[in-house]
Every structure is written in C-alpha cells, then in structure tokens.
N, C-alpha and C. Protein backbone atom coordinates (compact mmCIF):
# COMPACT_ATOMS: atom_id res chain seq x y z
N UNK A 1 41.28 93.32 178.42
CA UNK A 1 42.55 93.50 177.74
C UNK A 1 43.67 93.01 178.65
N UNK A 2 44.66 92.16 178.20
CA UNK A 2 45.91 91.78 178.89
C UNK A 2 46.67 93.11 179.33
N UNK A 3 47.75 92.95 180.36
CA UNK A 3 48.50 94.02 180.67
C UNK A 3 49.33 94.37 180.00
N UNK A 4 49.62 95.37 180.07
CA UNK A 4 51.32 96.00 179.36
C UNK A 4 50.60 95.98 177.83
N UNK A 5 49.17 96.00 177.60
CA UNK A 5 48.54 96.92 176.61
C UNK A 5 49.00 98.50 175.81
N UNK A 6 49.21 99.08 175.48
CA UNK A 6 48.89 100.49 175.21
C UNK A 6 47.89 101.17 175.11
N UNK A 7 47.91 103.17 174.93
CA UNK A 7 46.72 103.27 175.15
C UNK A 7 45.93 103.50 173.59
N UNK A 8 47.05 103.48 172.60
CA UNK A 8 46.33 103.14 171.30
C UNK A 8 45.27 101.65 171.47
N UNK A 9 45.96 101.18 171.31
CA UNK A 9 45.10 99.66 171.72
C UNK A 9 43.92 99.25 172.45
N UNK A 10 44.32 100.14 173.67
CA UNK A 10 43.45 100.33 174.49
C UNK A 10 41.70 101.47 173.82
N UNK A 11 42.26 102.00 173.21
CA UNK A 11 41.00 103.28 172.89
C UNK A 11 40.26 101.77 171.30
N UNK A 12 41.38 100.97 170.87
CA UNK A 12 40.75 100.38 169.85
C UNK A 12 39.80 99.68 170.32
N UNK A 13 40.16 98.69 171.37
CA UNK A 13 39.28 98.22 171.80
C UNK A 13 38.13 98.14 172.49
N UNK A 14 38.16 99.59 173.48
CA UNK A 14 37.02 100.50 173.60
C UNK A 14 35.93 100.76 172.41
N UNK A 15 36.51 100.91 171.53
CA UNK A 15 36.03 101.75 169.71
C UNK A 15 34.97 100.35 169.24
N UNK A 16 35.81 99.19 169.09
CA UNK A 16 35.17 98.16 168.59
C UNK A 16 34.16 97.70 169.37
N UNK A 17 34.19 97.30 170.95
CA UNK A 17 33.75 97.56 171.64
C UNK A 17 31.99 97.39 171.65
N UNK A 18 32.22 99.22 171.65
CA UNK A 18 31.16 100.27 170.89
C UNK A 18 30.23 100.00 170.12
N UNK A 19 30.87 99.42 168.96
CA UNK A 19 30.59 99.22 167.61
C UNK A 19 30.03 98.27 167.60
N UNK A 20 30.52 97.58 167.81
CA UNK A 20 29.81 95.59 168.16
C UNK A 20 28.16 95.88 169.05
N UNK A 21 28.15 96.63 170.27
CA UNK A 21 27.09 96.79 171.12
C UNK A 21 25.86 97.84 169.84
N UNK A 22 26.50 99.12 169.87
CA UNK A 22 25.58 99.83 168.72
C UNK A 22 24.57 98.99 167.34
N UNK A 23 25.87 97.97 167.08
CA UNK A 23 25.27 97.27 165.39
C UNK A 23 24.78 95.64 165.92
N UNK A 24 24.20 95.67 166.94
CA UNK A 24 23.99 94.78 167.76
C UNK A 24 24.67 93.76 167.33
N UNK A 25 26.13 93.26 167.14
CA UNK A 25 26.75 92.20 166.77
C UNK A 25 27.32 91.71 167.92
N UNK A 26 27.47 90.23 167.52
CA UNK A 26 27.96 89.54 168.83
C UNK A 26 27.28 89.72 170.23
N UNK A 27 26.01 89.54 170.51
CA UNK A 27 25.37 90.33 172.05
C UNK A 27 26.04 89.12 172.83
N UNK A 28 26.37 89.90 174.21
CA UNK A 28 26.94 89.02 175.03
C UNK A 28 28.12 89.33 174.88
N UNK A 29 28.96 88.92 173.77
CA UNK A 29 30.54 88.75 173.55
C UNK A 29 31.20 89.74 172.94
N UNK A 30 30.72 91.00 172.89
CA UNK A 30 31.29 91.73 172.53
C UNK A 30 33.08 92.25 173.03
N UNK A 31 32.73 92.00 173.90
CA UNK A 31 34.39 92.46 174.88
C UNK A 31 35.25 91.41 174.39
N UNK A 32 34.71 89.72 174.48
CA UNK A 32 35.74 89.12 174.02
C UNK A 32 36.05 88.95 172.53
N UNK A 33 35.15 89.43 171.73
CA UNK A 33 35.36 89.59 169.96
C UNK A 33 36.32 90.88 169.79
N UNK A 34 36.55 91.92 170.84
CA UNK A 34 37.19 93.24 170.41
C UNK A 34 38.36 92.57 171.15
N UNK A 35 38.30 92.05 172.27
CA UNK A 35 39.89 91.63 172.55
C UNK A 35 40.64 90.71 171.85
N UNK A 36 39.70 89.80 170.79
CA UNK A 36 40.11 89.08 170.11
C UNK A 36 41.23 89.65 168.81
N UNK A 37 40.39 90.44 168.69
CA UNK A 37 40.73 91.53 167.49
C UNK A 37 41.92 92.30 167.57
N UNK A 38 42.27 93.05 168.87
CA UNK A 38 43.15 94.01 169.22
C UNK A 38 44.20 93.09 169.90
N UNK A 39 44.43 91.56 170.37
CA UNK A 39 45.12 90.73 170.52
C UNK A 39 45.80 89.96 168.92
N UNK A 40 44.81 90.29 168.07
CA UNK A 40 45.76 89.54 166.98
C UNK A 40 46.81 90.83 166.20
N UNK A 41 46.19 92.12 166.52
CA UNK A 41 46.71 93.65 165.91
C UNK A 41 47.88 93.38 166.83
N UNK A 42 48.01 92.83 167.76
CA UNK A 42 49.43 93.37 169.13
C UNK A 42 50.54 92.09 168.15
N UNK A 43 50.14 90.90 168.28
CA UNK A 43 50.46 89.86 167.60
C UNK A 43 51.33 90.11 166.32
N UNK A 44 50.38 90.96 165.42
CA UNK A 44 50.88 91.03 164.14
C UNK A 44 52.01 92.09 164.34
N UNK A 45 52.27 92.91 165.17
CA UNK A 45 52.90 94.20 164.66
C UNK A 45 54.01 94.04 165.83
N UNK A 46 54.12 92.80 166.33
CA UNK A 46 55.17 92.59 167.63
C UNK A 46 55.03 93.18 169.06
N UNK A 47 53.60 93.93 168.71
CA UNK A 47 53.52 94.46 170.30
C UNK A 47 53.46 92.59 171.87
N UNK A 48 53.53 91.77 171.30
CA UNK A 48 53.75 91.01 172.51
C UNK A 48 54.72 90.78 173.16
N UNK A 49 54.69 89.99 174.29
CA UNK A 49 55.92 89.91 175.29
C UNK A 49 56.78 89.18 174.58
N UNK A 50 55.81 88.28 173.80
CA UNK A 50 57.29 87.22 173.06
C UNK A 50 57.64 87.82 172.20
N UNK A 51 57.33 88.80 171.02
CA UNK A 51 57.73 89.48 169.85
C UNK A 51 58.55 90.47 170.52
N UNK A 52 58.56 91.02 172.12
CA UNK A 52 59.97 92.07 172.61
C UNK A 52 60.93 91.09 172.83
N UNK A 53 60.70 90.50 173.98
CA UNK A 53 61.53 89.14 173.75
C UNK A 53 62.71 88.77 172.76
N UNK A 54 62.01 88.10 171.80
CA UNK A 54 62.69 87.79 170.88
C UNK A 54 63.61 89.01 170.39
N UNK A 55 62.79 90.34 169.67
CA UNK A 55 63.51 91.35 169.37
C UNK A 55 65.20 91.62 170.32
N UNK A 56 64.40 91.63 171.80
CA UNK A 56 65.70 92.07 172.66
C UNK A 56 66.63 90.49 172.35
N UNK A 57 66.20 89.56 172.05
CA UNK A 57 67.23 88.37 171.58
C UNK A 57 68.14 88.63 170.41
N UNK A 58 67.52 89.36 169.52
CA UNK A 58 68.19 89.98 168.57
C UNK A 58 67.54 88.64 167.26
N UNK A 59 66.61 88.20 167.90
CA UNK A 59 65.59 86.82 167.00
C UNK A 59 64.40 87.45 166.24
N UNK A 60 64.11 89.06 166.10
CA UNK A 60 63.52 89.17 165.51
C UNK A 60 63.12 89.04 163.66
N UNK A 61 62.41 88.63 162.91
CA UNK A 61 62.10 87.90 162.00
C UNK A 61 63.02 89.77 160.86
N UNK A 62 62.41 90.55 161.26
CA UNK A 62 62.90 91.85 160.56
C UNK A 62 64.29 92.31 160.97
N UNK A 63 64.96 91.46 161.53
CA UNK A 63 65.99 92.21 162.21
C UNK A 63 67.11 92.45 161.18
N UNK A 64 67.49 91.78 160.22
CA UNK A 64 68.27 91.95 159.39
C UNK A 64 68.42 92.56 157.97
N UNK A 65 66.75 93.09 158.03
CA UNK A 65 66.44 93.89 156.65
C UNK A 65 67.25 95.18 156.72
N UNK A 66 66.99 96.18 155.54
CA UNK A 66 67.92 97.00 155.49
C UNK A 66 66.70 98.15 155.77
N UNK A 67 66.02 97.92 155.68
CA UNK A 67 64.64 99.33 156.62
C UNK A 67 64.69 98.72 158.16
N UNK A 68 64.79 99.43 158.95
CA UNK A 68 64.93 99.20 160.20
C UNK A 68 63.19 99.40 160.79
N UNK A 69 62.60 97.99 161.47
CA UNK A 69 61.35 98.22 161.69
C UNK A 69 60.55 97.99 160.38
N UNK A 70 60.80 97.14 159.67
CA UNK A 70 60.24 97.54 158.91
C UNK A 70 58.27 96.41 159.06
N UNK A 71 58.82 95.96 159.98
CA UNK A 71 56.93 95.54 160.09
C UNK A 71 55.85 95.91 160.52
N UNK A 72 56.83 97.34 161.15
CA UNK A 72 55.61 98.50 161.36
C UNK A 72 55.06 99.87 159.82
N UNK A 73 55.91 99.47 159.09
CA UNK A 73 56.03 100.53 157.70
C UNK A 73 54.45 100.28 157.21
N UNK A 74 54.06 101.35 156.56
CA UNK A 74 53.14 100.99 155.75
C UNK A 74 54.02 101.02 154.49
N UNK A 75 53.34 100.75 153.73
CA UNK A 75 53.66 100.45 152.03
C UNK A 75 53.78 101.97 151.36
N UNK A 76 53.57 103.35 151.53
CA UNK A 76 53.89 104.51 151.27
C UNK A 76 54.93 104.86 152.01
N UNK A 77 55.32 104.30 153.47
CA UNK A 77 56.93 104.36 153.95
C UNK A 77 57.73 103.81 153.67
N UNK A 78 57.44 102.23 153.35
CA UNK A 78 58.46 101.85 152.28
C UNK A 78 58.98 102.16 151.40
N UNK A 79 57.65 102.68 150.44
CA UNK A 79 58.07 103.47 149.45
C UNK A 79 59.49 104.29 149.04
N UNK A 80 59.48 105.29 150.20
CA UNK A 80 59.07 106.53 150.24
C UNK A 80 60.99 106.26 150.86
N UNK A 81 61.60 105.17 151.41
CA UNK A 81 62.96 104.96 152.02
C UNK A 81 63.44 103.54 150.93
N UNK A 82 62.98 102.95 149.78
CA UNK A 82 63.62 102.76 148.74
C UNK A 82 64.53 103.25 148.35
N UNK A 83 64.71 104.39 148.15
CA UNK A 83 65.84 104.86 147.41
C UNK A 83 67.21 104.98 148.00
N UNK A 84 68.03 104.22 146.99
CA UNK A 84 69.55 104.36 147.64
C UNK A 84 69.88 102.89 147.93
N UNK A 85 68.80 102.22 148.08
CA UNK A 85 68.93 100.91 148.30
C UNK A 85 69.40 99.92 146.63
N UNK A 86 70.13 98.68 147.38
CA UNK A 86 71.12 98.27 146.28
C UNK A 86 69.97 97.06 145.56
N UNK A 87 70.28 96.58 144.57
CA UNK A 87 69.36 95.53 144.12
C UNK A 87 68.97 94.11 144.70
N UNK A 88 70.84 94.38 145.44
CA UNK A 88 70.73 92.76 146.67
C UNK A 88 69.50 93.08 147.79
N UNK A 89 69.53 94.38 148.32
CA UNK A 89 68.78 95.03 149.59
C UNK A 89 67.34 94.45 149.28
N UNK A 90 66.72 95.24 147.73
CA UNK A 90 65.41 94.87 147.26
C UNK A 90 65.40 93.54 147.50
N UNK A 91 65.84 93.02 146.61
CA UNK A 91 65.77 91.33 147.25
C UNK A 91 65.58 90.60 147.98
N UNK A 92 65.98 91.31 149.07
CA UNK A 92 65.82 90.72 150.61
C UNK A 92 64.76 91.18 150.98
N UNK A 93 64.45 92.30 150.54
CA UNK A 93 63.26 92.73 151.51
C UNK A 93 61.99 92.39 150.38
N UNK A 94 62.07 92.08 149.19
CA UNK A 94 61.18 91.51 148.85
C UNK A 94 60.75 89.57 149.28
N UNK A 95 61.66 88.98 149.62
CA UNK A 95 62.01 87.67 150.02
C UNK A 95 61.17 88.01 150.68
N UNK A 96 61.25 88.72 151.94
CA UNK A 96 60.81 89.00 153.69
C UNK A 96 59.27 89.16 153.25
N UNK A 97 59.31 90.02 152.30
CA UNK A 97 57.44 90.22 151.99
C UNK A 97 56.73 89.08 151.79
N UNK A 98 57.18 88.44 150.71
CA UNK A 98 56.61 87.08 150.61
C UNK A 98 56.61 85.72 151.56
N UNK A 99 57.58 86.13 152.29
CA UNK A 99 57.01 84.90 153.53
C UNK A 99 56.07 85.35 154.46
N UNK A 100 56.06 86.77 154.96
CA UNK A 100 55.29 87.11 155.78
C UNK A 100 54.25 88.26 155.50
N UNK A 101 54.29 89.47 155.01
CA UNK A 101 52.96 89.55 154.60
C UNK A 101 52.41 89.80 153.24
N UNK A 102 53.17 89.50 152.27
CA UNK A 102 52.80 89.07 151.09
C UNK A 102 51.54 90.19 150.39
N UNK A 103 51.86 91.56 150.64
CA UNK A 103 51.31 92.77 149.92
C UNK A 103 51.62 92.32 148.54
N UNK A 104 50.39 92.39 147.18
CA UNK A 104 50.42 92.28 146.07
C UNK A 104 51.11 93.75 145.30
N UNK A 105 50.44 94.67 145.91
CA UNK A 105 51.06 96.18 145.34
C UNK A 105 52.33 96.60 146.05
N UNK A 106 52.48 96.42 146.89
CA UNK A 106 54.34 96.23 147.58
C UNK A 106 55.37 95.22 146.53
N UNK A 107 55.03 94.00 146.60
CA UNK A 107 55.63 92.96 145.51
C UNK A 107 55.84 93.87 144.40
N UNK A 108 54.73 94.25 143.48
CA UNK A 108 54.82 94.67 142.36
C UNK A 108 55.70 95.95 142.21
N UNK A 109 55.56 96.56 143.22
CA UNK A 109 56.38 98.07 142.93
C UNK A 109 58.15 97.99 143.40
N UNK A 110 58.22 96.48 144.07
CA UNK A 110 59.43 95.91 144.07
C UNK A 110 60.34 94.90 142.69
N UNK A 111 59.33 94.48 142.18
CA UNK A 111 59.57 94.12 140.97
C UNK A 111 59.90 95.11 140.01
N UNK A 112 59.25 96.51 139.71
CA UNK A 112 59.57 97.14 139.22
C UNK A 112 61.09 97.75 139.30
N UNK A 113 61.31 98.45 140.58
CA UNK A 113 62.51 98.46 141.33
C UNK A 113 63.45 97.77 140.63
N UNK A 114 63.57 96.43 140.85
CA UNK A 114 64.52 95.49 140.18
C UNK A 114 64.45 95.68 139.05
N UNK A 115 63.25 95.66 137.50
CA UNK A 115 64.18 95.30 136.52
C UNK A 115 64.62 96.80 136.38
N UNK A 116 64.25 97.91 136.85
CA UNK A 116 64.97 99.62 136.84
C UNK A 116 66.53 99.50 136.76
C-alpha cells in the first residue's frame, strides 16, 4: 500500500487480501490485485495526493455543488439533504451526476424532484 493510506483502507486491503488467498484467486498476486483495488477506491473518492491538492486549489470537480462533499454521499444522503434545495441547485447537481458518476436511481429520483 502507498503512504498516507488510511486505516479504513488499510484493513480493506488486508480483507481482500484474505479473500483472494482463501478463494485461491490470483495465486502469487494477490497483494498487487487488492492494492489495485483499494488504489482505484482512494482515486474515486479523492483520497489521493492530487484529489487534496486540487481540493486545497479550490479545483475540486464538486466544489461548487450545493451539497458540500458531495462525492463522498451515498444516494440515501443525498436523498435525505434535497430538501430546500431550488430547481436551479437540482440541476446542477444532476448535470454533476451525469458527467461523473452517472447513478440511474439518483438521476431518476432527480428527475422526479424537478417536474415536483
């Protein structure tokens, strides 16, 4: 695992690890298939140096939505901080979905939203 890991991350990749050796997958490469794995999870959710980076640039891709963080939300926290929000807001943060992670049941319950 690269440095400046966490120890969530850290126990994942232990976990998979595990899992890979137990279900005899990948023999040999197991360490580098779980770091593969828990390197694209850091990736996706901005845990890298360039995704703080950028953030502390104020270049982050979420920085201007009206949920703060919102690329760590699951789709029941989204939910769940909808309300109060204006129809321009939805908009934007439905825009943001569709370029980047493009949830079908997020979309839809944003569509709804709008024609409400």
């Amino acid at each position: 695992m690269p440095a400046g890991t966490n120890t969530k991350r850290e126990r994942e990749f232990e976990e998979l690890k595990q899992q890979f050796r137990q279900s005899h997958r990948y023999p040999g490469r197991e360490e580098e298939v779980a770091a593969r794995i828990v390197n694209k999870q850091r990736a996706k959710f901005g845990e890298t140096r360039q995704a703080r980076q950028q953030d502390r640039q104020g270049h982050s891709p979420d920085r201007k939505l009206p949920l703060p963080d919102y690329d760590g939300l699951t789709i029941p926290q989204i939910a769940s901080r909808l309300e109060g929000l204006s129809a321009g807001e939805i908009r934007k943060i439905r825009a943001y979905e569709i370029r980047h992670k493009n949830r079908k049941g997020l979309l839809s319950m944003l569509e709804r939203r709008l024609k409400a």
